[in-house]
N, C-alpha and C. Protein backbone atom coordinates (compact mmCIF):
# COMPACT_ATOMS: atom_id res chain seq x y z
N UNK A 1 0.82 -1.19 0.00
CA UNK A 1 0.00 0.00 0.00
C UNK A 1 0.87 1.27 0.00
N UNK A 2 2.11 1.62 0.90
CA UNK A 2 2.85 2.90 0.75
C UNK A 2 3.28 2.43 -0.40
N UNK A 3 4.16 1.36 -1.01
CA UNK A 3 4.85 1.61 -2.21
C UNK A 3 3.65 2.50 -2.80
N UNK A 4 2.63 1.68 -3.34
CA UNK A 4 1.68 2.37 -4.38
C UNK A 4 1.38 3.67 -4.20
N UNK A 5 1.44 4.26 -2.74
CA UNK A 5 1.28 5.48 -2.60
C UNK A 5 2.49 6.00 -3.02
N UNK A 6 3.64 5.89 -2.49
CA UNK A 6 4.81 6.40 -3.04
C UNK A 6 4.89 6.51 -4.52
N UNK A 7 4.78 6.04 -5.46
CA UNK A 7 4.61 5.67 -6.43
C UNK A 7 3.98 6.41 -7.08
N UNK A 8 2.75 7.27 -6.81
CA UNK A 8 1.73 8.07 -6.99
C UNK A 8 2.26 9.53 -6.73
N UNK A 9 3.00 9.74 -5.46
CA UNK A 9 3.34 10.78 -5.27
C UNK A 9 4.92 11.47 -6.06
N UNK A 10 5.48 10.34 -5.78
CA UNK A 10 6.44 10.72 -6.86
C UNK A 10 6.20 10.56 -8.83
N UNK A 11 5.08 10.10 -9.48
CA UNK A 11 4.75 10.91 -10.55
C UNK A 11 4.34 12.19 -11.01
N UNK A 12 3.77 12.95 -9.50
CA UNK A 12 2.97 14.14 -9.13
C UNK A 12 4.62 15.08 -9.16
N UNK A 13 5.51 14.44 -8.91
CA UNK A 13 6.62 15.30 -8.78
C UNK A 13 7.19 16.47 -10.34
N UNK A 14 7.24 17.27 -10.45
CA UNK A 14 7.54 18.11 -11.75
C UNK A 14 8.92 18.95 -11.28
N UNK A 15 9.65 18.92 -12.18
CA UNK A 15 11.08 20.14 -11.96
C UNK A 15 11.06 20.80 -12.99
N UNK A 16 11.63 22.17 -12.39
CA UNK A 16 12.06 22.84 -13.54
C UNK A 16 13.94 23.27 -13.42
N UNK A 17 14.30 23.17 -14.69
CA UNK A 17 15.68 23.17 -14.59
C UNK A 17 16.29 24.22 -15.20
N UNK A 18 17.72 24.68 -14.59
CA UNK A 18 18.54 26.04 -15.10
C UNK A 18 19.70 25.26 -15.36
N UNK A 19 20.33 25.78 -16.61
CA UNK A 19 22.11 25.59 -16.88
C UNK A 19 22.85 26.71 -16.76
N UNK A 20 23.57 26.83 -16.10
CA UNK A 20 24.60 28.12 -16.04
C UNK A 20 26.00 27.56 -16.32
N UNK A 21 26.42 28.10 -17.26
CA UNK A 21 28.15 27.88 -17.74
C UNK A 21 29.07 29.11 -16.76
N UNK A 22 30.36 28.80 -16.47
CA UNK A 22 30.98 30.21 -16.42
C UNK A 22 30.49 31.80 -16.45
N UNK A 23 30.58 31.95 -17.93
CA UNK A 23 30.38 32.95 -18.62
C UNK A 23 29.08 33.05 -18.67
N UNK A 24 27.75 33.03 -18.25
CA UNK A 24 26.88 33.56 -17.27
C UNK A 24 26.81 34.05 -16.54
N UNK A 25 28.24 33.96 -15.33
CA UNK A 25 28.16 34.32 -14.28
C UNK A 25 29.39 35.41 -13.96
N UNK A 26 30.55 35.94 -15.10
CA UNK A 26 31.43 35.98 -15.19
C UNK A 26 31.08 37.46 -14.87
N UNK A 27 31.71 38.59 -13.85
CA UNK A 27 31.16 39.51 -13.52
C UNK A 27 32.46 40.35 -12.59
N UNK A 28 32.17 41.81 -12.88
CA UNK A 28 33.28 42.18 -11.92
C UNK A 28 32.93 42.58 -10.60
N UNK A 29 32.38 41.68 -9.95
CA UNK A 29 31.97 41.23 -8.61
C UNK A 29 32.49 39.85 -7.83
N UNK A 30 31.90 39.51 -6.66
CA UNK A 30 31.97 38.83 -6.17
C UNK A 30 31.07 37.39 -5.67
N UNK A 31 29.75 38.54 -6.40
CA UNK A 31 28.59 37.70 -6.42
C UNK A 31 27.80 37.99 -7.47
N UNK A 32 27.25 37.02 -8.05
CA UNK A 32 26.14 37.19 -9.51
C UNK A 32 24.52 36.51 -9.40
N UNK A 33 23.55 37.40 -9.40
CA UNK A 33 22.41 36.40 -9.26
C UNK A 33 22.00 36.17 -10.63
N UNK A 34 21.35 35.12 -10.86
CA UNK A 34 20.46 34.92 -12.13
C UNK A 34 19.02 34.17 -11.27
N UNK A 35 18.32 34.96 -12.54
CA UNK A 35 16.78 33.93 -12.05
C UNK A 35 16.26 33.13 -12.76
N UNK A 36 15.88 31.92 -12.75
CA UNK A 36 15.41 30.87 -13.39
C UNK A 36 14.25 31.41 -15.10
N UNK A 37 14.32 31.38 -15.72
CA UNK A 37 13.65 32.09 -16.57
C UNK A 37 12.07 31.63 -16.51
N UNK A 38 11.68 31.27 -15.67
CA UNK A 38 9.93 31.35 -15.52
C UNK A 38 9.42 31.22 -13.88
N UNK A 39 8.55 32.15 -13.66
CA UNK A 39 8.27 31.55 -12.43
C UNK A 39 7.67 30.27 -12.22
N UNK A 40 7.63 29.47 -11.18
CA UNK A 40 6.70 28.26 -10.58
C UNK A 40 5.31 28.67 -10.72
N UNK A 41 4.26 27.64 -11.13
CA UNK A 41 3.03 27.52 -11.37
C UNK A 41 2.62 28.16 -9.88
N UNK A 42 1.33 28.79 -10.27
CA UNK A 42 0.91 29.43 -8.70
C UNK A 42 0.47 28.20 -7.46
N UNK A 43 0.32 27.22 -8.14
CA UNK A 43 0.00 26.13 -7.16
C UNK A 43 0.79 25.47 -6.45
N UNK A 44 2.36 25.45 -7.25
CA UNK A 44 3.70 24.83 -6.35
C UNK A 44 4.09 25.15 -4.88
N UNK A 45 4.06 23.61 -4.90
CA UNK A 45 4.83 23.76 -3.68
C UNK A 45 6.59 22.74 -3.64
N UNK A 46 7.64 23.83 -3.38
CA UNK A 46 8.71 23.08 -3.52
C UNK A 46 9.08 21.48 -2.68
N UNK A 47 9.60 20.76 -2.87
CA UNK A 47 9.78 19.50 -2.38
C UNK A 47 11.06 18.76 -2.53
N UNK A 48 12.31 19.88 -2.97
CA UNK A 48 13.44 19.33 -2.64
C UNK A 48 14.27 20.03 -4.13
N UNK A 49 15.92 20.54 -4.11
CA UNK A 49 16.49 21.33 -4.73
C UNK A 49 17.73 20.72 -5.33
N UNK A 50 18.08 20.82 -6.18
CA UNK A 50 19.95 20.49 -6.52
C UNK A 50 20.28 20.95 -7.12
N UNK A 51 22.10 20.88 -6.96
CA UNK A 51 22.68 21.83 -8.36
C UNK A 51 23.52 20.63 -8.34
N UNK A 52 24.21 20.68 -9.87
CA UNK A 52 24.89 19.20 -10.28
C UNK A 52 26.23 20.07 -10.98
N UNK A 53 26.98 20.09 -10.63
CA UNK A 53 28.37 20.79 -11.16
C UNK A 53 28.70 19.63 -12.26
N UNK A 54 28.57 19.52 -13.37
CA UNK A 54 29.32 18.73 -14.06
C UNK A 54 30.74 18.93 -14.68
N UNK A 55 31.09 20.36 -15.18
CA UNK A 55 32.39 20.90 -14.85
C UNK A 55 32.14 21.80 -13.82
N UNK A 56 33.60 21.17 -12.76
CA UNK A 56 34.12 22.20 -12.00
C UNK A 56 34.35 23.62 -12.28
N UNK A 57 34.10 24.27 -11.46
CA UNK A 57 34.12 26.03 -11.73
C UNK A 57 35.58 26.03 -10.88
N UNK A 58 36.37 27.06 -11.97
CA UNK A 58 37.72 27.21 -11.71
C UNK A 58 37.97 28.41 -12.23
N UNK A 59 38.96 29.06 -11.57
CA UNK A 59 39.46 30.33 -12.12
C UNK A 59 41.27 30.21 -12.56
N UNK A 60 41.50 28.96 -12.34
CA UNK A 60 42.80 28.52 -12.35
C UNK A 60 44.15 28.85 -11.18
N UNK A 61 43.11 29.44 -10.14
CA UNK A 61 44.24 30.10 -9.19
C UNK A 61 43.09 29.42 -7.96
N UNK A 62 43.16 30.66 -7.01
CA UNK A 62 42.92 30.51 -5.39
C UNK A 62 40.96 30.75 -5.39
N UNK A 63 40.28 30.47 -5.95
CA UNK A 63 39.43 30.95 -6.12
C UNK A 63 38.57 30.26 -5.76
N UNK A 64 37.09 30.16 -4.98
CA UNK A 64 36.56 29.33 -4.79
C UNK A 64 35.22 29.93 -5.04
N UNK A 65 34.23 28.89 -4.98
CA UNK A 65 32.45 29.30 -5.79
C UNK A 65 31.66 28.87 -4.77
N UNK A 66 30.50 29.09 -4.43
CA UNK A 66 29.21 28.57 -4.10
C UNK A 66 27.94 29.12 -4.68
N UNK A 67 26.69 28.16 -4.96
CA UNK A 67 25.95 28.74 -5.13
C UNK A 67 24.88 28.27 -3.89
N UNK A 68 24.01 29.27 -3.61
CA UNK A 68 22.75 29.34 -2.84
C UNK A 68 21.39 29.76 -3.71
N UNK A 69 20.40 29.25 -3.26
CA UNK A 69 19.34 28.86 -3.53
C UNK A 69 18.05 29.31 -3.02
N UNK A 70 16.73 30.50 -3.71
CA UNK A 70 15.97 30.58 -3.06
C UNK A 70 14.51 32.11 -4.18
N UNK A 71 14.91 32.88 -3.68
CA UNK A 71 14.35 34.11 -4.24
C UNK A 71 14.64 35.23 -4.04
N UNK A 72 14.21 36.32 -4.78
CA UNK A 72 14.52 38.12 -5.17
C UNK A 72 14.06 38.28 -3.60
N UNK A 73 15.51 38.54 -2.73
CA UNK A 73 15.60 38.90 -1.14
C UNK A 73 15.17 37.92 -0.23
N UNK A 74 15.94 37.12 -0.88
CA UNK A 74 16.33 35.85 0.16
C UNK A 74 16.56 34.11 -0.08
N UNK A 75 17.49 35.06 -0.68
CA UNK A 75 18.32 33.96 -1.94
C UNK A 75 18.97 32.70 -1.18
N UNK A 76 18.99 32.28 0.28
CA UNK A 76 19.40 31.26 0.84
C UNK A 76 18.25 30.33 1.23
N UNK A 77 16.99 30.39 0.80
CA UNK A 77 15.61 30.38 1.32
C UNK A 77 15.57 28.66 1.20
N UNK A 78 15.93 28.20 -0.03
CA UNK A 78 15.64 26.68 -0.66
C UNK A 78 17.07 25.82 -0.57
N UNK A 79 18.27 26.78 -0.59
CA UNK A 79 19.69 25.55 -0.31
C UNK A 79 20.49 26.82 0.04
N UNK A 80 21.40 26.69 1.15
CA UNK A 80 22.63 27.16 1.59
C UNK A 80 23.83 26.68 1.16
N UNK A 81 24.71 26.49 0.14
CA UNK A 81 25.40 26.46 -0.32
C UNK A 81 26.86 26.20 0.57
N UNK A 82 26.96 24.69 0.46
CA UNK A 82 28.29 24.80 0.95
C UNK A 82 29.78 25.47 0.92
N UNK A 83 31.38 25.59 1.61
CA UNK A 83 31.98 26.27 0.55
C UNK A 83 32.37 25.37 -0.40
N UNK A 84 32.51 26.59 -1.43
CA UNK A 84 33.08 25.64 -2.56
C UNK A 84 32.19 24.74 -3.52
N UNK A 85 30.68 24.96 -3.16
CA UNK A 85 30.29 23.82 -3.40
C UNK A 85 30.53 22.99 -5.64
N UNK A 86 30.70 23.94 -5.76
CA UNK A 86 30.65 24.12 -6.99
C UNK A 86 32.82 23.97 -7.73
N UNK A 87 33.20 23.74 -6.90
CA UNK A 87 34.50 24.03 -7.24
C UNK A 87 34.88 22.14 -7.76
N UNK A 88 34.12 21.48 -7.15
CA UNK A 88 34.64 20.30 -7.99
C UNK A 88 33.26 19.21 -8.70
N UNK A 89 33.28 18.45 -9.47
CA UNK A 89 32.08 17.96 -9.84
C UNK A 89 31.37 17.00 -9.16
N UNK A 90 30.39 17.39 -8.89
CA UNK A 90 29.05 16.82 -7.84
C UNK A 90 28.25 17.23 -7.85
N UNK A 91 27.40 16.62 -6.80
CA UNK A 91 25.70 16.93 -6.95
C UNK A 91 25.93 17.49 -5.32
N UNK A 92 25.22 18.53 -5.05
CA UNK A 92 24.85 18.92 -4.09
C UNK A 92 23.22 19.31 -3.99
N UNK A 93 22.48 19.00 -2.83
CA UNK A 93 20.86 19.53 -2.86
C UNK A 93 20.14 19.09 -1.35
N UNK A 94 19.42 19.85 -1.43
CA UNK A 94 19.01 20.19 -0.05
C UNK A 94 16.81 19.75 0.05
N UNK A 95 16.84 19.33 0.64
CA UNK A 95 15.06 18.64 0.89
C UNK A 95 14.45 19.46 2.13
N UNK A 96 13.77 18.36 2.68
CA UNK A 96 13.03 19.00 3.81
C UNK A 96 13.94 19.69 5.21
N UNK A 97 14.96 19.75 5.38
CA UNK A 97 15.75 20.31 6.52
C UNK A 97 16.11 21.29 5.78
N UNK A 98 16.28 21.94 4.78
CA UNK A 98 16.69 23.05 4.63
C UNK A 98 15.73 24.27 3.80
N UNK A 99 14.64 24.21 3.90
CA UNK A 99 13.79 25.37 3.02
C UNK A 99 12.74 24.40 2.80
N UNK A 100 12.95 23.34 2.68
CA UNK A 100 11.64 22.19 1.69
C UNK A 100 11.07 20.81 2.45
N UNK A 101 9.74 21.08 2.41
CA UNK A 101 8.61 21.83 1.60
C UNK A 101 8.41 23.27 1.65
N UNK A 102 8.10 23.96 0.51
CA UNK A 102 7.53 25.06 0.81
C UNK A 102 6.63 25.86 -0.42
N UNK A 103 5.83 26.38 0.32
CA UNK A 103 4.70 27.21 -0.56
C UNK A 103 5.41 28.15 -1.63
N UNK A 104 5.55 27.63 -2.77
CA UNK A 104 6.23 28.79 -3.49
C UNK A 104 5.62 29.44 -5.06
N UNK A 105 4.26 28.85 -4.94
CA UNK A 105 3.79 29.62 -6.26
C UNK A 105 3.97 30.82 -6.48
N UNK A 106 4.22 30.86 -7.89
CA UNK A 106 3.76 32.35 -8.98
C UNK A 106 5.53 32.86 -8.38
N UNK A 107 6.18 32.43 -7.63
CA UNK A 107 7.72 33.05 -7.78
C UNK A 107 9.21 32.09 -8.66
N UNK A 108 9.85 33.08 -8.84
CA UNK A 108 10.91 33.32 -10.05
C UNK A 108 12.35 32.88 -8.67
N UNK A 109 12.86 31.22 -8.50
CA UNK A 109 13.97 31.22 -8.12
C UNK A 109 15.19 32.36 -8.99
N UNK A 110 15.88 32.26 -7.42
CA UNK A 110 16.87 32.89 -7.73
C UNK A 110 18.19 32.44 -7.11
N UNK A 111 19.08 31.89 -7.84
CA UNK A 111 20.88 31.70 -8.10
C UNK A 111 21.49 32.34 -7.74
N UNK A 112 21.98 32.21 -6.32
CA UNK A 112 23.23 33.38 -5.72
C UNK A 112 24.62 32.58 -6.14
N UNK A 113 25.55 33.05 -6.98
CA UNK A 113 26.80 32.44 -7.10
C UNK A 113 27.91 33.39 -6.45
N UNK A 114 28.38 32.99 -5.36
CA UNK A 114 29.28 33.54 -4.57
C UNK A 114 30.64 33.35 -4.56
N UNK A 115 32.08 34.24 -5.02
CA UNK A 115 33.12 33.73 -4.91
C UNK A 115 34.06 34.35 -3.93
N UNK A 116 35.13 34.19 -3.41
CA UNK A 116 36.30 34.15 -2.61
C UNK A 116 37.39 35.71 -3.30
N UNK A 117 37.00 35.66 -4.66
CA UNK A 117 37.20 36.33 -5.61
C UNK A 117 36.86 37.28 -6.60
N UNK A 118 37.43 38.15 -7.25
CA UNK A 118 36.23 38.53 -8.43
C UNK A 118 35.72 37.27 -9.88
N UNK A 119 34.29 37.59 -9.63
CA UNK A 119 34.40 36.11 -10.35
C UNK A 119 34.60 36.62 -11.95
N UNK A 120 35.21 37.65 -12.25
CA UNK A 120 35.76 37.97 -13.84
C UNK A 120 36.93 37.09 -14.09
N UNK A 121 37.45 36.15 -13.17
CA UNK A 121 38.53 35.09 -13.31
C UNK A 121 38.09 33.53 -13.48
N UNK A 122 36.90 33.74 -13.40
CA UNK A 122 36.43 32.52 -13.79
C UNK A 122 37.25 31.59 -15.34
N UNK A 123 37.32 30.69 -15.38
CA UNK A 123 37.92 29.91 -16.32
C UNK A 123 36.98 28.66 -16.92
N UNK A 124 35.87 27.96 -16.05
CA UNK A 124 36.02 27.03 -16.41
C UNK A 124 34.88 26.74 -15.89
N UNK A 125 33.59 25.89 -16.05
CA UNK A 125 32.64 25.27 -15.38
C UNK A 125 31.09 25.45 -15.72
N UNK A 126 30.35 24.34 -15.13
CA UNK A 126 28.63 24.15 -15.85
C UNK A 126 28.37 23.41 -14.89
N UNK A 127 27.18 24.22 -14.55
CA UNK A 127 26.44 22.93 -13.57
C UNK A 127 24.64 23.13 -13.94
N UNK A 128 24.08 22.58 -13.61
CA UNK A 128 22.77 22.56 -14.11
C UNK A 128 21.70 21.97 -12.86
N UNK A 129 20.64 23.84 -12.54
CA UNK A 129 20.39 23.72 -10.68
C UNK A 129 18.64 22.90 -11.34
N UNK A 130 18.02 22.04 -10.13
CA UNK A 130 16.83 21.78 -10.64
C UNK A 130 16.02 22.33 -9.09
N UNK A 131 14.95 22.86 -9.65
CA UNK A 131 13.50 22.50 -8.34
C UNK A 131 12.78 22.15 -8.56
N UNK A 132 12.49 21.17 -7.80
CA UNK A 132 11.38 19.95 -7.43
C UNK A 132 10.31 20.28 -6.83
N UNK A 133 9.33 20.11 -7.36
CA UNK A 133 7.38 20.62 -6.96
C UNK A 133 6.53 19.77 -7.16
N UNK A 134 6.18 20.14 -6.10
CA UNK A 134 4.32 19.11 -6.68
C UNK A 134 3.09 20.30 -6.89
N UNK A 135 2.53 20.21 -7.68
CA UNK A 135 1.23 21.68 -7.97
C UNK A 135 0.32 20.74 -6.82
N UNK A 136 -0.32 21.53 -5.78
CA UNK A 136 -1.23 21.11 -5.08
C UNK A 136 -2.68 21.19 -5.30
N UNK A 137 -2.80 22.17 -6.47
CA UNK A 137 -4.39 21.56 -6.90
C UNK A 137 -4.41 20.02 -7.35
N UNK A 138 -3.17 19.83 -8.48
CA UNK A 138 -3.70 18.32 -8.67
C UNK A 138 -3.44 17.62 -8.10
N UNK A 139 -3.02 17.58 -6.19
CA UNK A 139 -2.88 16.45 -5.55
C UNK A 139 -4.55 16.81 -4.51
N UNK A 140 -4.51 17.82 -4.80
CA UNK A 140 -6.23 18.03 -4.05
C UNK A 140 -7.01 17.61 -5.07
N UNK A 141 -6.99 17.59 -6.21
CA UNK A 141 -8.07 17.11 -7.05
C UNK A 141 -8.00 15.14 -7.24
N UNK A 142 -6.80 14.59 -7.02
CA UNK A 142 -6.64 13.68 -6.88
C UNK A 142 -7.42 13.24 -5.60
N UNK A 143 -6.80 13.48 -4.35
CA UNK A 143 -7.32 12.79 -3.57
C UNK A 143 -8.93 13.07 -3.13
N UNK A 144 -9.58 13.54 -4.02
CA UNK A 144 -10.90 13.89 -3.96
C UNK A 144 -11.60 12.85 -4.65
N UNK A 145 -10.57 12.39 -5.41
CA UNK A 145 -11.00 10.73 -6.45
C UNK A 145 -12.08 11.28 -7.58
């Protein structure tokens, strides 16, 4: 009976996904936001976050990256960003202990990429962030049968 429920709930699951290369983020700062290019359906509710570094972000020297996770004034809201997290290739992501679940319809995540450095030294790297939702009308219209 939970499998089948499980089973059910994780088809209900939907992401939407961002790629950021380097040179997206390449800036004469220290920090760069980008926002996901659509907001979440007004019905979402988040249910767990990741970013997947597939190339390491490098500047070829002393430089180190993180990104954090959330929205326009309060960009740590959905993942806190380890250091570095982004400096070698992995998956990093954050669920219910850190921001998730949470009510987040009709808003536009937002990508804090933070460096040690100016990140105009960037050299090198791609990672690709996802958020994970379930729209809660159609789990209310579901369990209404």
């Amino acid at each position: 009976m939970l499998d089948r429920e499980l089973k059910a709930f994780n088809a209900r699951i939907r992401k939407q996904a961002f790629d950021v290369a380097f040179g997206d983020i390449t800036a004469a700062a220290m920090t760069k936001f980008l926002d996901f290019a659509s907001a979440l359906p007004a019905d979402a509710s988040i249910v767990g976050v990741d970013a997947n570094a597939t190339t390491a972000f490098t500047d070829g020297a002393s430089g180190t990256l993180k990104v954090d996770l959330g929205f326009s004034g309060a960009t740590t809201t959905l993942m806190v960003g380890g250091a570095n997290n982004l400096g070698t290739i992995n998956r990093v992501g954050n669920g219910a202990a850190d921001g998730c679940p949470q009510f987040a319809g009709g808003k536009t995540p937002r990508a804090s990429f933070t460096s040690n450095v100016n990140l105009s030294t960037l050299t090198a790297g791609q990672c690709r962030i996802h958020v994970y939702y379930v729209l809660l009308d159609q789990v209310s219209r579901e369990d209404r049968g």
